[in-house]
N, C-alpha and C. Protein backbone atom coordinates (compact mmCIF):
# COMPACT_ATOMS: atom_id res chain seq x y z
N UNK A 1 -25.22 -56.42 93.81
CA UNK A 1 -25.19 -57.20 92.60
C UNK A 1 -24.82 -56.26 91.45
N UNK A 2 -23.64 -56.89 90.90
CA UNK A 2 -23.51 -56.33 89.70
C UNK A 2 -23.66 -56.18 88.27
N UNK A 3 -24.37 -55.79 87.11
CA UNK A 3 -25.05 -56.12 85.75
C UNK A 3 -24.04 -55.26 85.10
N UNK A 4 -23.82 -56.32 84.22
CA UNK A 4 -22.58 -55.61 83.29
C UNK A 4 -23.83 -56.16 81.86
N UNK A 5 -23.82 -55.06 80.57
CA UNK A 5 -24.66 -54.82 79.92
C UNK A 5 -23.56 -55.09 78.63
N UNK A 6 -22.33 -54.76 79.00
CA UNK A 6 -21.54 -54.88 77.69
C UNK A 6 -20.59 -55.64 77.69
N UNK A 7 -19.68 -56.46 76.83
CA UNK A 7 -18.48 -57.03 76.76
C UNK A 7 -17.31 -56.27 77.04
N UNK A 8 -16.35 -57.53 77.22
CA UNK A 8 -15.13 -57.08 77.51
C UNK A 8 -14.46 -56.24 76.80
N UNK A 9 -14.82 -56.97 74.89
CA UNK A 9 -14.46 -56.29 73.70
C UNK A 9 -14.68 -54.87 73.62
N UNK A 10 -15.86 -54.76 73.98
CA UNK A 10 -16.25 -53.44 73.74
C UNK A 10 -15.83 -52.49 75.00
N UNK A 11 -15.44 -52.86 75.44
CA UNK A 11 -14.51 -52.00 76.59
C UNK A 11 -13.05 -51.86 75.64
N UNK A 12 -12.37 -52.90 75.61
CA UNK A 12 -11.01 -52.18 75.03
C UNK A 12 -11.05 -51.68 73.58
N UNK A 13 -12.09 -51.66 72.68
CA UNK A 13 -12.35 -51.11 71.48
C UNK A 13 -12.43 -49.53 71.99
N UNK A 14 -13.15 -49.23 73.03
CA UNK A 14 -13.23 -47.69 73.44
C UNK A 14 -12.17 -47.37 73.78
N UNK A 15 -11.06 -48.21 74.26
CA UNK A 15 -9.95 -47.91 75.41
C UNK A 15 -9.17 -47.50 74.36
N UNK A 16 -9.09 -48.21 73.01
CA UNK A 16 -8.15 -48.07 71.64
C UNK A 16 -8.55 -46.89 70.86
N UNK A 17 -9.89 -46.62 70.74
CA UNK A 17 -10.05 -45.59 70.17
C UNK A 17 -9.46 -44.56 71.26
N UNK A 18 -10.03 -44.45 72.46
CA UNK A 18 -9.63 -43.23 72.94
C UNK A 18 -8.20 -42.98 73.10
N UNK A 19 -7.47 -43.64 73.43
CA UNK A 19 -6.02 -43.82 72.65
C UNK A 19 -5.45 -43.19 71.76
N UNK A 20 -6.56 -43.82 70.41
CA UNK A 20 -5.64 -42.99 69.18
C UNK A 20 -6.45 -41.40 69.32
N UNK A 21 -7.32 -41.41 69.57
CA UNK A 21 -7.55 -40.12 69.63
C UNK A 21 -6.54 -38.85 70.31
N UNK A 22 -6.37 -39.96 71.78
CA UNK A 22 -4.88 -38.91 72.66
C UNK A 22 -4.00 -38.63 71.39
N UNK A 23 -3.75 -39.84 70.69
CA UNK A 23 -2.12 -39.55 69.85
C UNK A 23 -2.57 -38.64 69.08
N UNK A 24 -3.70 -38.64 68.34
CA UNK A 24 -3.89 -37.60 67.08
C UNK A 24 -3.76 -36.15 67.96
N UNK A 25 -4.52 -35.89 69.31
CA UNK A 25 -4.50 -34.71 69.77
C UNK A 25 -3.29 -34.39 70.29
N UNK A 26 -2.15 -35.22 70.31
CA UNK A 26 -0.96 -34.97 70.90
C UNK A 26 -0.02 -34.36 69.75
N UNK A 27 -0.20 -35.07 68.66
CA UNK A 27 0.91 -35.02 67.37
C UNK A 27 0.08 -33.49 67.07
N UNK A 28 -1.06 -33.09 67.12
CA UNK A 28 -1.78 -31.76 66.60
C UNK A 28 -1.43 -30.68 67.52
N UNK A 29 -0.99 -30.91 68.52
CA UNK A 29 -0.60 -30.16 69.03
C UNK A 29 1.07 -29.88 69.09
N UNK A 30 1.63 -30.75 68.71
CA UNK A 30 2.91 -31.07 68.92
C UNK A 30 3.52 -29.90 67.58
N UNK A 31 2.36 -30.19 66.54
CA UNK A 31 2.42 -29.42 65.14
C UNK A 31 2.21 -27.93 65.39
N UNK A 32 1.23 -27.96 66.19
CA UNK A 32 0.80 -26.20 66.26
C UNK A 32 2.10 -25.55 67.07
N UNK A 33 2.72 -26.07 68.25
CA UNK A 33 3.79 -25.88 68.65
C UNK A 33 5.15 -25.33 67.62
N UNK A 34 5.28 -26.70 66.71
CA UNK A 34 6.36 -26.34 65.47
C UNK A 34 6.05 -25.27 64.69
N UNK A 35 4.59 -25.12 64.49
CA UNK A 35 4.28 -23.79 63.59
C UNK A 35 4.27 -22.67 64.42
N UNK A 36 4.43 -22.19 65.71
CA UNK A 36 4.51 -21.62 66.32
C UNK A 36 5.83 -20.85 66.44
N UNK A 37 6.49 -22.18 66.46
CA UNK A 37 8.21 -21.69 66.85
C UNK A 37 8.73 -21.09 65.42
N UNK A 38 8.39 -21.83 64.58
CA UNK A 38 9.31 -22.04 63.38
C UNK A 38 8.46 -21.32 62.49
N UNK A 39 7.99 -20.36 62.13
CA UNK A 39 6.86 -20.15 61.15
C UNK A 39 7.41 -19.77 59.85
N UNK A 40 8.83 -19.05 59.84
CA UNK A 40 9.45 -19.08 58.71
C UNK A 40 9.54 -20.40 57.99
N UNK A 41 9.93 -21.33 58.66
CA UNK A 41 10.42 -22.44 57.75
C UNK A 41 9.21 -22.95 57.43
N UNK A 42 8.28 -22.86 58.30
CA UNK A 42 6.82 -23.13 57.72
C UNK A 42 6.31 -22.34 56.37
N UNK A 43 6.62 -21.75 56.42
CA UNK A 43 5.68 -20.29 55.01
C UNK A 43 6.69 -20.64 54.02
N UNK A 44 7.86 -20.91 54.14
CA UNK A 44 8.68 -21.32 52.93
C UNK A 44 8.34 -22.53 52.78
N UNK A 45 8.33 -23.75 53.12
CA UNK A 45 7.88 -24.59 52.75
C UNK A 45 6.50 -24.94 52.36
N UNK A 46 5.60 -23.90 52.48
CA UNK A 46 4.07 -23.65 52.26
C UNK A 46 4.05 -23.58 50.74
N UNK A 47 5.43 -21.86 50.58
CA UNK A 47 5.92 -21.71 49.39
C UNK A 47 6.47 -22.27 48.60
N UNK A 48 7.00 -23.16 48.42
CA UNK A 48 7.79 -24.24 48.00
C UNK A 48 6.59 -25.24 47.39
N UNK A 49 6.04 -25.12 48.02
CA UNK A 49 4.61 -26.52 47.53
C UNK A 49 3.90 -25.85 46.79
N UNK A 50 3.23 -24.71 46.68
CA UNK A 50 2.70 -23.86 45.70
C UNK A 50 3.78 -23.33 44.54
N UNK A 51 4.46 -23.18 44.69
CA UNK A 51 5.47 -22.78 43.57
C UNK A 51 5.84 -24.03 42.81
N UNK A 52 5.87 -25.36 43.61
CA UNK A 52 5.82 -26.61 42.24
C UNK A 52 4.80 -27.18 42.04
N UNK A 53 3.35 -26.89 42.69
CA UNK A 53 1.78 -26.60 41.89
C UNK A 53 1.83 -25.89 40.72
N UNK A 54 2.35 -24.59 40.79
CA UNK A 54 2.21 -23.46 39.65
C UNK A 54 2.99 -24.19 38.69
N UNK A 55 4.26 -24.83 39.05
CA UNK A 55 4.60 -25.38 37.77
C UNK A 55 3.90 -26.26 36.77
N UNK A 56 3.90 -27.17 37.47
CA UNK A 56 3.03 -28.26 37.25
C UNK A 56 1.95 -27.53 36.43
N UNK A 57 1.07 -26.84 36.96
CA UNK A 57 0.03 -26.53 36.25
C UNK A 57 0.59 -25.97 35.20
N UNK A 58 1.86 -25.11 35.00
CA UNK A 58 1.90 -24.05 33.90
C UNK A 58 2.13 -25.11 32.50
N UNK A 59 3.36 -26.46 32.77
CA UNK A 59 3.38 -27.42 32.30
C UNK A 59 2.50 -27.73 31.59
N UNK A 60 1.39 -28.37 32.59
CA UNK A 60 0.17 -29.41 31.71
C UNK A 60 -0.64 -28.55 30.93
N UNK A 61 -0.39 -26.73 31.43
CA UNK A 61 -1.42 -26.33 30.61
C UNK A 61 -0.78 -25.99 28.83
N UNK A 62 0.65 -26.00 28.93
CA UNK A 62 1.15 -25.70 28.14
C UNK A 62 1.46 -27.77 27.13
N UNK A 63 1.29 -28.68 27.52
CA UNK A 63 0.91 -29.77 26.93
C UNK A 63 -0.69 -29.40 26.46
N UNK A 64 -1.63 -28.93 26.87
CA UNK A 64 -2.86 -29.16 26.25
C UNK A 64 -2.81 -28.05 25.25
N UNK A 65 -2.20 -26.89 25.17
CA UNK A 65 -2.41 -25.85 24.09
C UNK A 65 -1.48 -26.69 22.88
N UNK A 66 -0.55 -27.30 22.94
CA UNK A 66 0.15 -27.88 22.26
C UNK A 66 -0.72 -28.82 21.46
N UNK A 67 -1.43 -29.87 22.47
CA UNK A 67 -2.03 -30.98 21.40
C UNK A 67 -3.42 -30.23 20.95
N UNK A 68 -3.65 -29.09 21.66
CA UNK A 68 -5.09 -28.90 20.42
C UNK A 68 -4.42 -28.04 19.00
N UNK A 69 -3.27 -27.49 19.64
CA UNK A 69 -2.72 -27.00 18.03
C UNK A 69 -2.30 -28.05 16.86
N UNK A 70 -1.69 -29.18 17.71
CA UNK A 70 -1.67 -30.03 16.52
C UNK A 70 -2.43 -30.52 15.48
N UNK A 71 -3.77 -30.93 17.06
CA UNK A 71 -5.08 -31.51 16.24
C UNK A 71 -5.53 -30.06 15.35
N UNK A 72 -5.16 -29.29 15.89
CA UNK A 72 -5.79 -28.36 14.50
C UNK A 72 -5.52 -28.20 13.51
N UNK A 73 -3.71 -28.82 13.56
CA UNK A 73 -2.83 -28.39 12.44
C UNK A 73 -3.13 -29.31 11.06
N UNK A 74 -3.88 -31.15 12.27
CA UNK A 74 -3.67 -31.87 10.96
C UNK A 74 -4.89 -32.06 11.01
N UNK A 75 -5.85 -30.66 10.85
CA UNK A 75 -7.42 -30.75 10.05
C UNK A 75 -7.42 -30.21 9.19
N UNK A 76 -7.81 -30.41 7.86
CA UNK A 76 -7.80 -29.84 6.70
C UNK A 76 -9.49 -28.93 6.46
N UNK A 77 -8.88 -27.45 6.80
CA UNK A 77 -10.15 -26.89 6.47
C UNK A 77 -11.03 -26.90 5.51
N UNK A 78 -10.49 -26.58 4.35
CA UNK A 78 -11.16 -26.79 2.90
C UNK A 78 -12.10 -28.53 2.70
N UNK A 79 -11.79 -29.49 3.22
CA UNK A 79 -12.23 -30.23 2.99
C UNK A 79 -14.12 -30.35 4.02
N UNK A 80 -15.00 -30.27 3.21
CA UNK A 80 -15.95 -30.43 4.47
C UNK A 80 -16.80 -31.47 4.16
N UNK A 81 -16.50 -32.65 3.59
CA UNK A 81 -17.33 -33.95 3.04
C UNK A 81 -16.36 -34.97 3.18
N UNK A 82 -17.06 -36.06 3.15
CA UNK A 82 -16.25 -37.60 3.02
C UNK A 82 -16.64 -37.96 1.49
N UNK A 83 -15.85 -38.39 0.97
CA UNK A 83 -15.62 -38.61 -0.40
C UNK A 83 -16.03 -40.44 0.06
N UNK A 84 -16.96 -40.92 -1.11
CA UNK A 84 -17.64 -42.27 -1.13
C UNK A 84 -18.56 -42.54 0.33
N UNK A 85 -19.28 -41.40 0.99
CA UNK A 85 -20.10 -41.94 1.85
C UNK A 85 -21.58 -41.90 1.28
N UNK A 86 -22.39 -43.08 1.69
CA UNK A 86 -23.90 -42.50 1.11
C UNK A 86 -24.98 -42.54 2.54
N UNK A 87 -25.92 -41.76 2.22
CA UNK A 87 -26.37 -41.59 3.40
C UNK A 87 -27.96 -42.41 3.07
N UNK A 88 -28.50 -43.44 3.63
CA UNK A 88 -29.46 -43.67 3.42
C UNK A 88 -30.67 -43.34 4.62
N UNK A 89 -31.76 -42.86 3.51
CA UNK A 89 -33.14 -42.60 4.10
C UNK A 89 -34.06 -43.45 4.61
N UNK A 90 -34.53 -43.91 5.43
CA UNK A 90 -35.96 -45.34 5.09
C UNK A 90 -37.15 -44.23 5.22
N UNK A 91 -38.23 -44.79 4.72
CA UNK A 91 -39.52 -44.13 4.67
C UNK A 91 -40.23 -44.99 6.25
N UNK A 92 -40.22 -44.13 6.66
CA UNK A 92 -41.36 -44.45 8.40
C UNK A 92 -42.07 -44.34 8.46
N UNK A 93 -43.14 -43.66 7.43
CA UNK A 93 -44.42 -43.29 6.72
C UNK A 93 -45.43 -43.96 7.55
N UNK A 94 -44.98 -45.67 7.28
CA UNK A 94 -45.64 -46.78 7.21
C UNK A 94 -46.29 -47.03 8.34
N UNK A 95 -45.04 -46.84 9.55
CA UNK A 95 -45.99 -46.75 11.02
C UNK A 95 -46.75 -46.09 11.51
């Protein structure tokens, strides 16, 4: 006599995962292979991706020195008050 404990589903849900798992371990290996053979074209293209990071970064860093110089440009030092503000006090004494 035979006792089956699980569904059918859950048989080919394992069958699919283990599946994609083959493909992921196939394509990872398929890669370590290419980096194997080819490692020049690998390290240049490593280089290539870091060298338009560095840009990028040198860019945005050179947009943010820009807008804090502006904002600095159009603050007027000498001025250090608002002209017509009043500041009111309440007395809290009371509580």
């Amino acid at each position: 006599m035979v006792f089956r404990f699980y569904s059918n589903t859950i048989s080919r849900a394992s069958r699919s995962f283990a599946a994609g798992i083959f493909i992921v371990g196939m394509v990872l290996v398929g890669f370590g292979f290419l980096i194997y053979l080819l490692p020049k074209f690998f390290a240049a293209l490593a280089a290539m991706v870091f060298c338009m990071v560095g840009i990028g970064c040198f860019f945005t860093a050179i947009k943010i020195f820009m807008a804090t110089r502006n904002q600095q440009s159009n603050m007027n030092p000498t001025q250090d008050y608002r002209e017509n503000v009043r500041i009111r006090i309440e007395d809290r004494s009371e509580f």
